[in-house]
N, C-alpha and C. Protein backbone atom coordinates (compact mmCIF):
# COMPACT_ATOMS: atom_id res chain seq x y z
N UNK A 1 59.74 -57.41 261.28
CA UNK A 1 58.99 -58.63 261.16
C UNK A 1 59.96 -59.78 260.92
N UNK A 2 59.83 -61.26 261.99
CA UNK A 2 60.60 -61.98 261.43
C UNK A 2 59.93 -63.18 260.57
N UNK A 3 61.06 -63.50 259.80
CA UNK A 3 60.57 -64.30 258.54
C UNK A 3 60.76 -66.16 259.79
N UNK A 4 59.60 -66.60 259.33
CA UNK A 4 59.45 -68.19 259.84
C UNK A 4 60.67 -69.11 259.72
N UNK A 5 60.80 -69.82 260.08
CA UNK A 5 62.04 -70.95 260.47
C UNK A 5 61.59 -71.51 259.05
N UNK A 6 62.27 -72.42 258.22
CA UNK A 6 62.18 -73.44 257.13
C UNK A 6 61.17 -74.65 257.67
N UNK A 7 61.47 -75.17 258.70
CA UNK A 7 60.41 -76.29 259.57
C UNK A 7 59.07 -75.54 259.02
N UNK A 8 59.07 -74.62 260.13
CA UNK A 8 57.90 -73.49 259.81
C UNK A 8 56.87 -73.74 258.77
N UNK A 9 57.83 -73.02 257.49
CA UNK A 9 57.16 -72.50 256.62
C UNK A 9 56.65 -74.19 255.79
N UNK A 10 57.65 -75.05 256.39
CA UNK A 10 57.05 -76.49 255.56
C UNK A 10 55.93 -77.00 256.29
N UNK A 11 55.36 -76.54 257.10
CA UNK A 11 54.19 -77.12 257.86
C UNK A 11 52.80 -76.02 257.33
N UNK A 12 53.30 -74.97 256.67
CA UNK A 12 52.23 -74.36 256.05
C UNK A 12 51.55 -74.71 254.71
N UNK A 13 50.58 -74.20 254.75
CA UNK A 13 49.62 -74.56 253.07
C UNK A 13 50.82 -74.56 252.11
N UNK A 14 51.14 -73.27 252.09
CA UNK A 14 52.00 -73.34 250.97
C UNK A 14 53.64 -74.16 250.97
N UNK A 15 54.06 -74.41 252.16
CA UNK A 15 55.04 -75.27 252.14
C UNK A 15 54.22 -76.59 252.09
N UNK A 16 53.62 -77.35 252.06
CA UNK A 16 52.97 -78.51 251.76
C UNK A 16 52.72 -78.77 250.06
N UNK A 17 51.95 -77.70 249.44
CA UNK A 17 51.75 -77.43 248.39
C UNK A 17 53.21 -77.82 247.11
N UNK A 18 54.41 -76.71 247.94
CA UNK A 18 55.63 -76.45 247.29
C UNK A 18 55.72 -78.31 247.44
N UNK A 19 55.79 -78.90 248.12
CA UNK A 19 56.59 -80.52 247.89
C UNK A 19 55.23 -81.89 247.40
N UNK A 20 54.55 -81.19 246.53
CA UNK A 20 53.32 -82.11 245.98
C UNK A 20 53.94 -81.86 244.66
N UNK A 21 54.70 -83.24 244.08
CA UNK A 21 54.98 -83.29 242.76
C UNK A 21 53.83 -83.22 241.38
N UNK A 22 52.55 -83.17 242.13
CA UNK A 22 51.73 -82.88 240.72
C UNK A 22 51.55 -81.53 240.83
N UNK A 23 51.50 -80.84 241.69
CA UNK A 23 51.42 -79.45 241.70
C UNK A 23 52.75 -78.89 240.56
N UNK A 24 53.92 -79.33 240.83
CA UNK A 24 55.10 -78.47 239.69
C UNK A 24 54.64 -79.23 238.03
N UNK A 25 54.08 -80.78 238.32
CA UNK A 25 53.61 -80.88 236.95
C UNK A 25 52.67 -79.84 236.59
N UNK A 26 51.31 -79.24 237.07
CA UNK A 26 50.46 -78.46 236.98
C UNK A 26 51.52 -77.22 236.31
N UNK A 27 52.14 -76.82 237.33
CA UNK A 27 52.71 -75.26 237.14
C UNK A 27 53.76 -75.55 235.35
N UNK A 28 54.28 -77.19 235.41
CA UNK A 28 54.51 -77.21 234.26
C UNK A 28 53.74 -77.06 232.87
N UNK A 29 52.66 -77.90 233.06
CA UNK A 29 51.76 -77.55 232.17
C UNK A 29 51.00 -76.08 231.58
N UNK A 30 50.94 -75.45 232.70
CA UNK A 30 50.60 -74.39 232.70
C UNK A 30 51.21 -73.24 232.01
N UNK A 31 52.42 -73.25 232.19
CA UNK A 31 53.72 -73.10 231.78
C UNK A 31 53.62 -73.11 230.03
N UNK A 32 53.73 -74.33 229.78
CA UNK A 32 53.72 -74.57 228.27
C UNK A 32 52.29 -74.11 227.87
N UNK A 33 50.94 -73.96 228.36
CA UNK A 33 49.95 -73.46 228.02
C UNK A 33 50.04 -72.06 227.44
N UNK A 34 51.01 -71.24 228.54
CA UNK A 34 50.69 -70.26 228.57
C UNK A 34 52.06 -69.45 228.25
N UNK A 35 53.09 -70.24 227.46
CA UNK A 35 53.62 -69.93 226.63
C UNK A 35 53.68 -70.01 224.81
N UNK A 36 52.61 -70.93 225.07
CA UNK A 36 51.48 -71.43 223.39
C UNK A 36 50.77 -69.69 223.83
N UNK A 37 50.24 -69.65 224.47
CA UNK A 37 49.28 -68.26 224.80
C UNK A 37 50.11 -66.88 224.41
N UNK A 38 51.52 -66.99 225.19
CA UNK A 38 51.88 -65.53 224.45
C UNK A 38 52.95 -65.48 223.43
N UNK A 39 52.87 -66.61 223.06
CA UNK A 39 53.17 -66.40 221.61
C UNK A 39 51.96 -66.13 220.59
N UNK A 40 51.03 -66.72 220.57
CA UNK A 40 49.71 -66.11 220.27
C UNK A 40 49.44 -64.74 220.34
N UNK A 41 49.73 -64.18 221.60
CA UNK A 41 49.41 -62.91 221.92
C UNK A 41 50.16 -61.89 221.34
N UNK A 42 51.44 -62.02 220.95
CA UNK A 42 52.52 -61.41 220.87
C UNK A 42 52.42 -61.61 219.22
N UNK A 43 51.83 -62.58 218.34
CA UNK A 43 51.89 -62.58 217.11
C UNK A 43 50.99 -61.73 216.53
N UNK A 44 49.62 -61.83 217.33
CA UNK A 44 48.22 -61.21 216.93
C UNK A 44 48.76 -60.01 217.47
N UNK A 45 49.19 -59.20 218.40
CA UNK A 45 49.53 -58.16 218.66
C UNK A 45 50.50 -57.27 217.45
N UNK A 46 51.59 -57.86 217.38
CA UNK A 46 52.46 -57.36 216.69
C UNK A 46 51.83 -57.49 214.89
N UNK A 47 50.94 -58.30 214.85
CA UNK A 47 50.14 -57.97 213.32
C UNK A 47 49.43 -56.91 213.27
N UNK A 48 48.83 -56.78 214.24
CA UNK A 48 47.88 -56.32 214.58
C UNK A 48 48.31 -54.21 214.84
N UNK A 49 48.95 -54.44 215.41
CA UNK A 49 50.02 -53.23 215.68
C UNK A 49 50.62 -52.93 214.46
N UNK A 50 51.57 -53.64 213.75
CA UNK A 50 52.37 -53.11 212.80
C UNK A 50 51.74 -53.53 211.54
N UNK A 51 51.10 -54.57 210.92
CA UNK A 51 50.34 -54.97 209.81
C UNK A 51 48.97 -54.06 209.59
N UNK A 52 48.15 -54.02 210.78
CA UNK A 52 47.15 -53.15 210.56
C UNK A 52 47.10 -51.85 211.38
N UNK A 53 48.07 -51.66 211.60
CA UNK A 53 48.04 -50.41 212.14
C UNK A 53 47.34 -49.99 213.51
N UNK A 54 46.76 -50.87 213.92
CA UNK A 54 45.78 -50.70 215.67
C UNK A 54 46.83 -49.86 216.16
N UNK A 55 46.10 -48.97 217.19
CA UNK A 55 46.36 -48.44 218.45
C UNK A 55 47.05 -49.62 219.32
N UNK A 56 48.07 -49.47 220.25
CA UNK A 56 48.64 -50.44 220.71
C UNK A 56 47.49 -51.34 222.03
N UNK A 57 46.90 -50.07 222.84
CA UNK A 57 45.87 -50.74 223.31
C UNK A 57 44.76 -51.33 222.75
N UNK A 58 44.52 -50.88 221.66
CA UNK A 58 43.77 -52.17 221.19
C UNK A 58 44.18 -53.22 220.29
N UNK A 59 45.26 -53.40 220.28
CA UNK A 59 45.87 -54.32 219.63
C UNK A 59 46.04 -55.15 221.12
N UNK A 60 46.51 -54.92 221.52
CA UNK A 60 46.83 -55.17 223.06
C UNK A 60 45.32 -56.68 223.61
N UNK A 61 44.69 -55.51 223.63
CA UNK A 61 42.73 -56.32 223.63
C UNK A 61 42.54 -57.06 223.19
N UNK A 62 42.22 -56.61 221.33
CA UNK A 62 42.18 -58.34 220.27
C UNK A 62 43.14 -59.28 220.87
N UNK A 63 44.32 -59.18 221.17
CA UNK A 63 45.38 -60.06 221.14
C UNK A 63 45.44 -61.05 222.33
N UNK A 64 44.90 -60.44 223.48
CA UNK A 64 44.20 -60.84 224.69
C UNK A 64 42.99 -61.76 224.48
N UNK A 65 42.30 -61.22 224.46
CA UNK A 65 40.95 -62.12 223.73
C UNK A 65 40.99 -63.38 223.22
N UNK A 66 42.23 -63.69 222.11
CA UNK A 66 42.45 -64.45 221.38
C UNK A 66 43.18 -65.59 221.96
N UNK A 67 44.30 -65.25 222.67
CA UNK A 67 45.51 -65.91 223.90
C UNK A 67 44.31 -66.10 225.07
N UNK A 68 43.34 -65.62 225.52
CA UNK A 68 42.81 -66.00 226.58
C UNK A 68 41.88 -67.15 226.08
N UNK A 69 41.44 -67.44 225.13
CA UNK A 69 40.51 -68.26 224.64
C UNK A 69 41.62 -69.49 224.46
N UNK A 70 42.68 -69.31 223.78
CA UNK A 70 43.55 -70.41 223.63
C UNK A 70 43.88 -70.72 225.14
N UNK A 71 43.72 -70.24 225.55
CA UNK A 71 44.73 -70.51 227.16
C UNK A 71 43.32 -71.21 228.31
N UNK A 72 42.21 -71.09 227.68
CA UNK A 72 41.08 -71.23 229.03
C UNK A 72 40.84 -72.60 227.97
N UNK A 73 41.09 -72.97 226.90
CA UNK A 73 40.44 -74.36 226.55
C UNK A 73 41.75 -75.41 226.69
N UNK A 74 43.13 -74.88 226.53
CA UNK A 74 44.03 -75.74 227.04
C UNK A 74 43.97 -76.03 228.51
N UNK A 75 43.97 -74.97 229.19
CA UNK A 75 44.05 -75.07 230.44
C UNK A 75 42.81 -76.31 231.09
N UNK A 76 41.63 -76.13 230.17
CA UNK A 76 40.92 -76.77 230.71
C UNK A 76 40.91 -78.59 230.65
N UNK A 77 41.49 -78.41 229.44
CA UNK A 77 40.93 -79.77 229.08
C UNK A 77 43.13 -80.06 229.19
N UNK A 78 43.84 -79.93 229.56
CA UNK A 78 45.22 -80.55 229.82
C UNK A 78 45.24 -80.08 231.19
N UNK A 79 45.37 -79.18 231.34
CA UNK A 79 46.45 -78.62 232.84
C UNK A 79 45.45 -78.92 233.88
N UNK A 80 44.58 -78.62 233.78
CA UNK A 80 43.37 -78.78 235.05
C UNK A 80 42.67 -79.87 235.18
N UNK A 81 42.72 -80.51 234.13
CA UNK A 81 41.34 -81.62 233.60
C UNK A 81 41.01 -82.33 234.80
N UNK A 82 41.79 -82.43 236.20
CA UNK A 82 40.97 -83.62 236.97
C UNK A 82 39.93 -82.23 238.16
N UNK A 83 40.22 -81.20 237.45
CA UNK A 83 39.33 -80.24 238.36
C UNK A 83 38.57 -79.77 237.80
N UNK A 84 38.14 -79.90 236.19
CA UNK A 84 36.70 -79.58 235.86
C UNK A 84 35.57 -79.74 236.49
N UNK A 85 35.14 -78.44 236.50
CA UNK A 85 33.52 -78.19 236.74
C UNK A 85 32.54 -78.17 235.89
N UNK A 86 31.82 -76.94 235.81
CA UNK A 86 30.67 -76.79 235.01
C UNK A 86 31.41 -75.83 233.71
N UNK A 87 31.75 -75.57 232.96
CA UNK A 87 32.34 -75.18 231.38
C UNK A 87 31.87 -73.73 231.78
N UNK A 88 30.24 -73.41 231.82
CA UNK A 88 30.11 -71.88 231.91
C UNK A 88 30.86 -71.22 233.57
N UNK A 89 30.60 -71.90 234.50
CA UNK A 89 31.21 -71.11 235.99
C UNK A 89 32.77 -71.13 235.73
N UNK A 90 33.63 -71.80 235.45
CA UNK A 90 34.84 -72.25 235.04
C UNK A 90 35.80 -71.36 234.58
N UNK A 91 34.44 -71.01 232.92
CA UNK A 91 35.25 -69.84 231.71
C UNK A 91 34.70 -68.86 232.46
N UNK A 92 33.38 -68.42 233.36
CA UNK A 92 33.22 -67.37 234.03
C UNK A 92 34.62 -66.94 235.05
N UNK A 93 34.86 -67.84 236.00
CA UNK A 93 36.41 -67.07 236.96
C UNK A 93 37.21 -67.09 235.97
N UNK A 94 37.51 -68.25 235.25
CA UNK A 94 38.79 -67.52 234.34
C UNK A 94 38.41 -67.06 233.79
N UNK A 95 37.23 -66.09 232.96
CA UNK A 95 37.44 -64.76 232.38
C UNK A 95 37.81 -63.68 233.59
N UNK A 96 37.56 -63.57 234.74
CA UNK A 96 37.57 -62.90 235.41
C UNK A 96 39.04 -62.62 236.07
N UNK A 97 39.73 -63.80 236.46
CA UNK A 97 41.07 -63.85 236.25
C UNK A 97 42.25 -63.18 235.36
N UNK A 98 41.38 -63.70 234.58
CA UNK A 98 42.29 -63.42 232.94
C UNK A 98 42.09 -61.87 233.12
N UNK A 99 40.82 -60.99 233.05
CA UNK A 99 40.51 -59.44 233.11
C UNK A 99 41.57 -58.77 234.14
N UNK A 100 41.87 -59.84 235.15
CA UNK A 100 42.30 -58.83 236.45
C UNK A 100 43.87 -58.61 235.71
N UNK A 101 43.82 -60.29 235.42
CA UNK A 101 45.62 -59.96 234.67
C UNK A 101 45.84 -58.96 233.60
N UNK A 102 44.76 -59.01 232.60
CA UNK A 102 45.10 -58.16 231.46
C UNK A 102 44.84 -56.45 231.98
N UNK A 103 44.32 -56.00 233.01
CA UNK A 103 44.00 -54.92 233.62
C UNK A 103 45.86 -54.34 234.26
N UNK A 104 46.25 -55.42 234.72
CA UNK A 104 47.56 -55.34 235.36
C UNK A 104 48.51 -55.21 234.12
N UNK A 105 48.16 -56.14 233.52
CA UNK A 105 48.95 -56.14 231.82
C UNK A 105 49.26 -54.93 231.17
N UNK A 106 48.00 -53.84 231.11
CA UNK A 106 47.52 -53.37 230.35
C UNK A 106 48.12 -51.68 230.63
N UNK A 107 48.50 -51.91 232.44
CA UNK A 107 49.05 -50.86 233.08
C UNK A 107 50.40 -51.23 232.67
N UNK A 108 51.01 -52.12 233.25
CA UNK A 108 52.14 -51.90 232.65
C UNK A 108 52.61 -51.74 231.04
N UNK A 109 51.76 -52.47 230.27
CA UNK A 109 52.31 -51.93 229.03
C UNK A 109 52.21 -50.30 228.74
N UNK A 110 50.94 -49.87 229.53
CA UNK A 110 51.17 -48.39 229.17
C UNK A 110 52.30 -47.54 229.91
N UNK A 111 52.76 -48.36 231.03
CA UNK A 111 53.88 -47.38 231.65
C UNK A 111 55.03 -47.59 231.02
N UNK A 112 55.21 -49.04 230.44
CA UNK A 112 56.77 -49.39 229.78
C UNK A 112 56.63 -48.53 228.40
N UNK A 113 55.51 -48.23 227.78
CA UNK A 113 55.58 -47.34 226.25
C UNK A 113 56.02 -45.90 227.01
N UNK A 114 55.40 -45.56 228.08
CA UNK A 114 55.55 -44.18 228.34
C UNK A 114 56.99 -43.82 229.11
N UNK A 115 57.81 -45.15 229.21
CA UNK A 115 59.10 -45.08 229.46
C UNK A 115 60.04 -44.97 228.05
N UNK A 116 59.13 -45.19 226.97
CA UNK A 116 59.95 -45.57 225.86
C UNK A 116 60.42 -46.61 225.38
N UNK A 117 59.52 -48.26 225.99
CA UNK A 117 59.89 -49.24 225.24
C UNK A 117 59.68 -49.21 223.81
N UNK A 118 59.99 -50.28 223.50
CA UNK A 118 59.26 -50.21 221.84
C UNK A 118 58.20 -51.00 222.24
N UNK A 119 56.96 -50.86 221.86
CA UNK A 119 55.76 -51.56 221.90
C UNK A 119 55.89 -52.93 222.16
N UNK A 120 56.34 -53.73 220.94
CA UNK A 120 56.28 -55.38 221.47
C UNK A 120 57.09 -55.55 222.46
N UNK A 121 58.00 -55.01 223.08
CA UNK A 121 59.10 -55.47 223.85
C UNK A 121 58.37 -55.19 225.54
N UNK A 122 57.48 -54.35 225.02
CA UNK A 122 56.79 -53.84 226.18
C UNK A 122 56.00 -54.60 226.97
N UNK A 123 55.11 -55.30 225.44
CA UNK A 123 54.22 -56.06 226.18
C UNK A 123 54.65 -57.76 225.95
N UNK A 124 55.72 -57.67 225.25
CA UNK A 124 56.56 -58.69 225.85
C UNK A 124 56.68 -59.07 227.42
N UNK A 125 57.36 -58.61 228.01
CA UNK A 125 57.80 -57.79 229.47
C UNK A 125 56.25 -57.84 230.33
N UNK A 126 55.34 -57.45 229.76
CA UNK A 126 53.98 -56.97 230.55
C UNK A 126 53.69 -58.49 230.90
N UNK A 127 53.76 -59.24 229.70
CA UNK A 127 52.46 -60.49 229.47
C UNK A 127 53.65 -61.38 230.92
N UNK A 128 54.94 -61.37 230.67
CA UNK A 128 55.78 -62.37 231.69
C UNK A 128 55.55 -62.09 233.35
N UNK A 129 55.53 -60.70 233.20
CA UNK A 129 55.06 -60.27 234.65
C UNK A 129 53.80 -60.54 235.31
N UNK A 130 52.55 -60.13 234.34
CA UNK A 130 51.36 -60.85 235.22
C UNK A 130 51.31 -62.20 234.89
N UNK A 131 52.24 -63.24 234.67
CA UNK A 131 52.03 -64.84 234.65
C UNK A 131 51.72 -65.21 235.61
N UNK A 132 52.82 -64.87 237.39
CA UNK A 132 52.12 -65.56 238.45
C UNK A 132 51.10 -65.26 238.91
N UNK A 133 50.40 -63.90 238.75
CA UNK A 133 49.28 -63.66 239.32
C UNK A 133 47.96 -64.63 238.66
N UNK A 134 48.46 -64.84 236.98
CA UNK A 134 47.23 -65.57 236.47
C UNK A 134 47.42 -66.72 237.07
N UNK A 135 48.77 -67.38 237.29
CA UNK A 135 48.47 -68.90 237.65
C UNK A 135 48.09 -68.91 238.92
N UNK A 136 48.05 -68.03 239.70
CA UNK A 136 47.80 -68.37 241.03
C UNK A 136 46.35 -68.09 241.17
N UNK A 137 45.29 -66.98 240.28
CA UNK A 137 44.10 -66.80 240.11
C UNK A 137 43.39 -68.27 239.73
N UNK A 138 43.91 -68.88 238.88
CA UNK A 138 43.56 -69.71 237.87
C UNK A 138 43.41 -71.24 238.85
N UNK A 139 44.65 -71.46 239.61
CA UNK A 139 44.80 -72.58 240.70
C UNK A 139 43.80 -72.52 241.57
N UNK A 140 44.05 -71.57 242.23
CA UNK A 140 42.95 -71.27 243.71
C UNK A 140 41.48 -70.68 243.32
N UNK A 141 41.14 -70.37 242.12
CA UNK A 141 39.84 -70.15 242.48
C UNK A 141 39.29 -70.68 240.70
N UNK A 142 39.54 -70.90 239.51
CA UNK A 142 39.17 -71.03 238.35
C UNK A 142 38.91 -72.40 238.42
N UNK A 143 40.21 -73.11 238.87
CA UNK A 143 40.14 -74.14 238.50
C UNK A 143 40.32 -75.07 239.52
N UNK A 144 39.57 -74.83 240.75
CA UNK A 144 40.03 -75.20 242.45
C UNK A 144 39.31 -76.43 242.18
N UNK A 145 39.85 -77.73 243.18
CA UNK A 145 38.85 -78.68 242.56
C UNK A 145 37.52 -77.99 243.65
N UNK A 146 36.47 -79.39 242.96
CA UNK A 146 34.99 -79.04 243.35
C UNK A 146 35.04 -77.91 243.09
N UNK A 147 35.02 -77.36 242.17
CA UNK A 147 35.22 -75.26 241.79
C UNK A 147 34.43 -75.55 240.63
């Protein structure tokens, strides 16, 4: 298979997209959202894990829950704000988003423990890996305008 010329690929959606300077502000914002988010995640986890003793998957869950709620009201009202919709359809795809990521999350943290990470380092590692899939869930269909 050959890969497109540079011309090419700049005449596509996504080469158009790549040179719209509010789009890297977006991905910036997003960015800092959703690094407020797993530090959240990673604090409530690791309390949660080593303070109260949870099972790592469900420490894993609470900790999710908590980072996704912080992350769907920043997101909404900073990173997205000129694409608000309706509040319930909105937090509906991004819960749904958020599920697909923490589903992906949730595999890899169980494969990195069953490699022998140490738990937080694991889902350290887990939460960085499904980032682009959430932002790209979150862009194109959560928070699409008229969405």
């Amino acid at each position: 298979m050959a890969f497109p010329s540079a011309a090419a690929f700049a005449r596509t959606r996504a080469g158009r997209a790549l040179r719209r300077p509010d789009n890297w502000v977006q991905l910036a914002k997003f960015a800092a959202v959703g690094a407020s988010g797993y530090a959240i995640n990673l604090a409530v986890y690791t309390a949660l894990l080593k303070g109260a003793g949870f099972h790592y998957a469900a420490a894993a869950t609470c900790s999710f829950l908590v980072a996704v709620t912080n992350n769907y009201l920043w997101n909404r009202l900073w990173t997205f704000r000129r694409e608000r919709g309706h509040v319930g359809w909105q937090g509906m795809r991004f819960l749904v988003v958020a599920l697909v990521a923490y589903i992906a999350n949730l595999a890899l943290l169980t494969g990195f423990v069953a490699l022998g990470l140490d738990k937080v380092v694991a889902q350290a590692i887990a939460v960085v890996l499904v980032t682009p899939l959430n932002f790209i869930g979150n862009k194109l269909w959560s928070f699409r305008s008229g969405g």
